[in-house]
Protein backbone atom coordinates (compact mmCIF):
# COMPACT_ATOMS: atom_id res chain seq x y z
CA UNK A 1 63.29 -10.94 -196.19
CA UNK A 2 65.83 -8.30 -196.14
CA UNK A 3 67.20 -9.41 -199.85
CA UNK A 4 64.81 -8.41 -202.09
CA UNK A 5 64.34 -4.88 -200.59
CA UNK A 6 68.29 -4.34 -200.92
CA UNK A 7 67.87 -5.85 -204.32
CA UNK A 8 65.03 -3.13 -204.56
CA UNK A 9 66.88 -0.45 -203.87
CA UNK A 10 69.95 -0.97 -205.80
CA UNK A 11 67.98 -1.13 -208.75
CA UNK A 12 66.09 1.76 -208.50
CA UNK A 13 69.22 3.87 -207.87
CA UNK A 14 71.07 2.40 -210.65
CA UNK A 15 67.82 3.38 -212.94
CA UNK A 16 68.28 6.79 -211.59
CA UNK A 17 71.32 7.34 -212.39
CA UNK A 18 72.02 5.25 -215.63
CA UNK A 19 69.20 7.77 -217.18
CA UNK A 20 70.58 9.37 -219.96
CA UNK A 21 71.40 13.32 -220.38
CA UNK A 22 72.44 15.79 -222.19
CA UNK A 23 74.67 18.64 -221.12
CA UNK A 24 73.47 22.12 -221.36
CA UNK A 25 75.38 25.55 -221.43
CA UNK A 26 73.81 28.86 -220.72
CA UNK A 27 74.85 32.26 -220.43
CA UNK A 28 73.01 34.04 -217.93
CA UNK A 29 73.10 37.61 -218.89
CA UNK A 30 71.40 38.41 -215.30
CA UNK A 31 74.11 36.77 -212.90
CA UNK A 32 76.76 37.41 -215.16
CA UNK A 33 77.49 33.89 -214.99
CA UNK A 34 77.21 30.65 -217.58
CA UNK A 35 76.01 27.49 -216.18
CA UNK A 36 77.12 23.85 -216.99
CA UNK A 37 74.79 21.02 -216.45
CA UNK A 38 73.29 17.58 -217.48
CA UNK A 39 69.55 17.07 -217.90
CA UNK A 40 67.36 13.99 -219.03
CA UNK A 41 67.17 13.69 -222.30
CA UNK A 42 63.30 12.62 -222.15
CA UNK A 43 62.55 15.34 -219.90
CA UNK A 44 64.76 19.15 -220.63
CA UNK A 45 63.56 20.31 -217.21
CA UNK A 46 65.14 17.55 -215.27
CA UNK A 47 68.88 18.47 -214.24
CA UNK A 48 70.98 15.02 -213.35
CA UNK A 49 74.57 14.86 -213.26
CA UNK A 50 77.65 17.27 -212.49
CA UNK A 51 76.65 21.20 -212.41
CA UNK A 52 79.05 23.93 -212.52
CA UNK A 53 79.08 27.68 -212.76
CA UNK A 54 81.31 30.49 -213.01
CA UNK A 55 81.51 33.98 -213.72
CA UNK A 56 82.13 35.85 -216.77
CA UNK A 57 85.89 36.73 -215.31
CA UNK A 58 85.84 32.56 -215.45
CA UNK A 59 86.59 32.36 -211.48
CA UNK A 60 84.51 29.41 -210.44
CA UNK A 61 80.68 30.24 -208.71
CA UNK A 62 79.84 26.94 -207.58
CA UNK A 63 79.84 23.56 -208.59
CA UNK A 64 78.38 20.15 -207.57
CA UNK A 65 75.67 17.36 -208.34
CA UNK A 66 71.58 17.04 -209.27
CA UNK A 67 70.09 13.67 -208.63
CA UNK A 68 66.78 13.63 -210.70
CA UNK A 69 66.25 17.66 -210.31
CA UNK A 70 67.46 17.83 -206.64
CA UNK A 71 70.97 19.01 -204.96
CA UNK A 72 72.74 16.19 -203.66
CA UNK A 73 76.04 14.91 -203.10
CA UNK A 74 78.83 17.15 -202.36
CA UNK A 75 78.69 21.32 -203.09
CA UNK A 76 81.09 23.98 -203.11
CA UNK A 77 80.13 27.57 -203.30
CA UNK A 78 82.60 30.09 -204.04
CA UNK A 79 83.25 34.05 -202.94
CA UNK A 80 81.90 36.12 -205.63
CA UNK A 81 84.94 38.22 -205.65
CA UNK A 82 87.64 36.36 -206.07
CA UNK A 83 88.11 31.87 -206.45
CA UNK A 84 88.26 31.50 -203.19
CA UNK A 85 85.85 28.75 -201.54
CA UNK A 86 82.65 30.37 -199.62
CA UNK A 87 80.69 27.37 -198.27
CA UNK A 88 81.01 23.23 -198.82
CA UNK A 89 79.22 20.85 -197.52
CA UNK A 90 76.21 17.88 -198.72
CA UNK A 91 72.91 17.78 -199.87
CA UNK A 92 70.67 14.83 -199.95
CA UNK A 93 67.19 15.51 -201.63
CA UNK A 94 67.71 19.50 -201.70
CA UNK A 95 68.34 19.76 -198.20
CA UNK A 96 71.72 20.72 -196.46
CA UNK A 97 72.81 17.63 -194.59
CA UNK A 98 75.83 16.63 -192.08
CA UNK A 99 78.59 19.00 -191.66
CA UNK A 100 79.16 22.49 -193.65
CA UNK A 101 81.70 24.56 -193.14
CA UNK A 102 81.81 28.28 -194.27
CA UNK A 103 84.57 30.38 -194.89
CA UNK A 104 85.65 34.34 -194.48
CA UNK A 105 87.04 36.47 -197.45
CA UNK A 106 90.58 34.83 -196.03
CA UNK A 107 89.07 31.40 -197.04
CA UNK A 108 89.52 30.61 -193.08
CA UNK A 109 86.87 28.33 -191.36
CA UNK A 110 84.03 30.84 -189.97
CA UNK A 111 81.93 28.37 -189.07
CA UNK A 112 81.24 24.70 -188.98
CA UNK A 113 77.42 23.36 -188.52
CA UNK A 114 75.91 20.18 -188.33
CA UNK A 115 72.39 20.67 -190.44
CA UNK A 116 71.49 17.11 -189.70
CA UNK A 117 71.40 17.91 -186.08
CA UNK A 118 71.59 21.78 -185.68
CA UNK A 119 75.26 21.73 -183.51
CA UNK A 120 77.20 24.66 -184.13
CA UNK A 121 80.98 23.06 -183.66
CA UNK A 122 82.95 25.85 -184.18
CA UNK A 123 81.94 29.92 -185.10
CA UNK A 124 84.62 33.41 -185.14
CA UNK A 125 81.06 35.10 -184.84
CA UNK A 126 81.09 37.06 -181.58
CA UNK A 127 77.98 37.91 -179.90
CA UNK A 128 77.96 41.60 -178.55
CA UNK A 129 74.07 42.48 -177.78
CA UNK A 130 73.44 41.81 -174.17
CA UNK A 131 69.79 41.11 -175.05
CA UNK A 132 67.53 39.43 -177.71
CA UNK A 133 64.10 40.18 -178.04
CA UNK A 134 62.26 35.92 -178.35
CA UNK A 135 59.42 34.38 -179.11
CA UNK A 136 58.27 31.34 -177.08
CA UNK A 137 55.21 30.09 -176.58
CA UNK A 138 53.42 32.73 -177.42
CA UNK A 139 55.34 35.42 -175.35
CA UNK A 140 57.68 37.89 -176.36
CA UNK A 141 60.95 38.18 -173.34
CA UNK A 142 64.09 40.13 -174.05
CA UNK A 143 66.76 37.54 -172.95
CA UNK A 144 70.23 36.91 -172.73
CA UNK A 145 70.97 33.70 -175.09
CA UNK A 146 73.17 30.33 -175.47
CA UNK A 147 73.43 30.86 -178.77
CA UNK A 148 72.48 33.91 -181.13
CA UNK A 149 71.13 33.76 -184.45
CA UNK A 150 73.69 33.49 -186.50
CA UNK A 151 74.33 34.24 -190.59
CA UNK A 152 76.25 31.34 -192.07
CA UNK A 153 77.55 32.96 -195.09
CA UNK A 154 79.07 35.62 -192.76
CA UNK A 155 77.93 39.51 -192.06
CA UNK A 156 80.12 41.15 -194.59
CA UNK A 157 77.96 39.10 -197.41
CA UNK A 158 74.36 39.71 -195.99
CA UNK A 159 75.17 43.15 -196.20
CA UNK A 160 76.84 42.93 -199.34
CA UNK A 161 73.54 41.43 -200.85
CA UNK A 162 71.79 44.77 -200.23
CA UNK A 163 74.64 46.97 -201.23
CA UNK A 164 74.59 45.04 -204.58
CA UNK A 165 70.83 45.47 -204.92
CA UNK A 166 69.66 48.55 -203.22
CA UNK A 167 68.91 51.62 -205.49
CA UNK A 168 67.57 54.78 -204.67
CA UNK A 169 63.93 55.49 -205.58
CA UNK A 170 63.81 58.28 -208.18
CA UNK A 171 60.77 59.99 -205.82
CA UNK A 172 62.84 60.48 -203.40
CA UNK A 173 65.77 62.13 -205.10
CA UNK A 174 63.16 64.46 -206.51
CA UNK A 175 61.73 65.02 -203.04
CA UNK A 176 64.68 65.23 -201.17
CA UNK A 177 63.94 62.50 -198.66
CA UNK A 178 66.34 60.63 -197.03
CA UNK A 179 66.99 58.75 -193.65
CA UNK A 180 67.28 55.12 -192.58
CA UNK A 181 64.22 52.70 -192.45
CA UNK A 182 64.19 49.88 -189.98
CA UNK A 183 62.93 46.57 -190.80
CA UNK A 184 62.39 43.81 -188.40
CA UNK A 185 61.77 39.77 -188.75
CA UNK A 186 62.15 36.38 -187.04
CA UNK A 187 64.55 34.03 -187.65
CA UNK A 188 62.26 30.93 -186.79
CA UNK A 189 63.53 27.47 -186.05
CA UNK A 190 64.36 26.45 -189.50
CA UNK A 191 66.56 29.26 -190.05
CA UNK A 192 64.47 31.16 -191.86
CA UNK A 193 63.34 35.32 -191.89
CA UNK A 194 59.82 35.30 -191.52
CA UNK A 195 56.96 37.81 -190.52
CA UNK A 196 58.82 40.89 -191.97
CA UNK A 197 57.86 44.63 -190.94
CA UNK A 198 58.86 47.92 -190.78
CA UNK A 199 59.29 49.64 -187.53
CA UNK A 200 59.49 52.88 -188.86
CA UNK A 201 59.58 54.53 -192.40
CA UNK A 202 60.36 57.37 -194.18
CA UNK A 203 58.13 57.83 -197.24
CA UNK A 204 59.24 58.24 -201.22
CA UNK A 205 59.40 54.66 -201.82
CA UNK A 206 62.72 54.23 -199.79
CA UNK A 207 59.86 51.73 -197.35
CA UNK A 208 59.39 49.53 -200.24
CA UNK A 209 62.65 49.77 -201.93
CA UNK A 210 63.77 48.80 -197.94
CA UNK A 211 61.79 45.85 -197.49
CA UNK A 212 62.77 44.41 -201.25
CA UNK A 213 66.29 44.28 -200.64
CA UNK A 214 65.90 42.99 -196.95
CA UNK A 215 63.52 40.16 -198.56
CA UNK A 216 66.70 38.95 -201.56
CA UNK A 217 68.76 37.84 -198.00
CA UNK A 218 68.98 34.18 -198.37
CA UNK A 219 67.97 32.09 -195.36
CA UNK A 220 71.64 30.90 -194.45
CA UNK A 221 70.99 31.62 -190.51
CA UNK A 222 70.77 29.09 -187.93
CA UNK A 223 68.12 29.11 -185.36
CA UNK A 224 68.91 30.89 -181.61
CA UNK A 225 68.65 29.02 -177.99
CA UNK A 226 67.88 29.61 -175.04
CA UNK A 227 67.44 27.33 -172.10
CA UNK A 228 69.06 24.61 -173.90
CA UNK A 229 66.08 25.03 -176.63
CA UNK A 230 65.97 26.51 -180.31
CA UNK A 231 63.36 29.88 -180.19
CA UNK A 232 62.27 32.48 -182.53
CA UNK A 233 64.49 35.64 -182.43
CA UNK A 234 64.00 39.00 -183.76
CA UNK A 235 66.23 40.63 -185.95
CA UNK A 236 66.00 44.57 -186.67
CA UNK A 237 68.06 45.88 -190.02
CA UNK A 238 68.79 49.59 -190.60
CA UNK A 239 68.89 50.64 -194.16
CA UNK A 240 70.58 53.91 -194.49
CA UNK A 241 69.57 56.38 -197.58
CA UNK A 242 71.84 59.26 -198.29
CA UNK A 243 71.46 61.89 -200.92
CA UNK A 244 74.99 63.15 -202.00
């Protein structure tokens, strides 16, 4: 009885990937990058096959493999400063799977994390608050944690995101406003920022301008525990305007 669902199977995956494609090029004038991929013929919107991208000094960006429009297969993301690997690891169905490792600017191991089964094997990160402000059922407790949340792709690039992005609102130049907004969110037990909020502002669209850059951090983080359990922990950023 087994047989003909093996047969099954292996049929269906050799449809998938016997489909044919057509390779695309495009320069993306936003990134400052050009992409390489395949796509179905039949269907343009449909990447499957090899991808590849790199950046207009040609250093490599990342590279890897769509099966029918979804990640999969093996990935490697590279620093965007200089061709030097960032992150590698597998996707199965557009979802990070098995063992990634992540690497510092000295393309050294930073950290190495199971996705399948959320065990952190091996991190440089070192914890230094005393005290983390969770979320479990329903109650709030400052704690003292097994295991912080923790950025995969490494501190120096989640704050590089908003130094890249950031710009100062025009309102407040003219107004003469400056000081540092706080922003605070979870990190829930996917690894995501959720519930985002300020925690104190200070006016000429600095808030907004805040909470916008904050928002382009890409959920890379893995989940906290405590007690042997993942729980919801609450990150607070400072963002810092100065006039000069």
């Amino acid at each position: 009885m087994k047989w003909p669902l093996l047969l099954l199977v292996l049929f269906s995956s050799t449809i998938a990937l016997s489909q044919k494609v057509k390779k695309i090029i495009v320069d993306d004038y936003d990134l400052f990058c050009k992409h390489e991929y395949y796509v179905l013929k039949k269907d343009k919107t449909v990447k499957h096959g090899p991808y590849k991208s790199t950046w207009v000094t040609g250093n490599p960006r990342e590279e890897g493999y769509f099966k029918m429009g979804l990640k999969d297969s093996l990935w490697t993301y590279f620093d965007p400063l200089r061709p030097i690997i960032a992150s590698r690891g597998y996707y199965e169905n557009d979802k990070k799977v098995g063992i990634w490792e992540y690497y510092d600017e000295k393309e050294q191991i930073m950290h190495r994390y199971n996705h399948s089964n959320h065990y952190l094997s091996y991190t440089t990160y070192t914890d230094t608050t005393l005290k983390h402000t969770i979320r479990l059922n329903d109650s709030i407790m400052d704690v003292k944690l097994q295991r912080p949340p923790i950025y995969l792709l490494g501190e120096k690039s989640k704050f590089r995101v908003i130094q890249d992005n950031i710009k100062y609102p025009q309102r407040a130049i003219e107004e003469n406003i400056y000081g540092t907004v706080r922003i605070s969110f979870y990190i829930d037990l996917e690894g995501n920022a959720i519930e985002h909020e300020f925690i104190n502002q200070i006016g000429g669209g600095c808030d907004e301008e805040a909470m916008r850059v904050v928002k382009l951090i890409p959920n890379e983080w893995i989940p906290a525990v405590y007690n042997n359990k993942e729980v919801e922990v609450r990150i607070v950023l400072p963002i810092t305007f100065v006039l000069n």
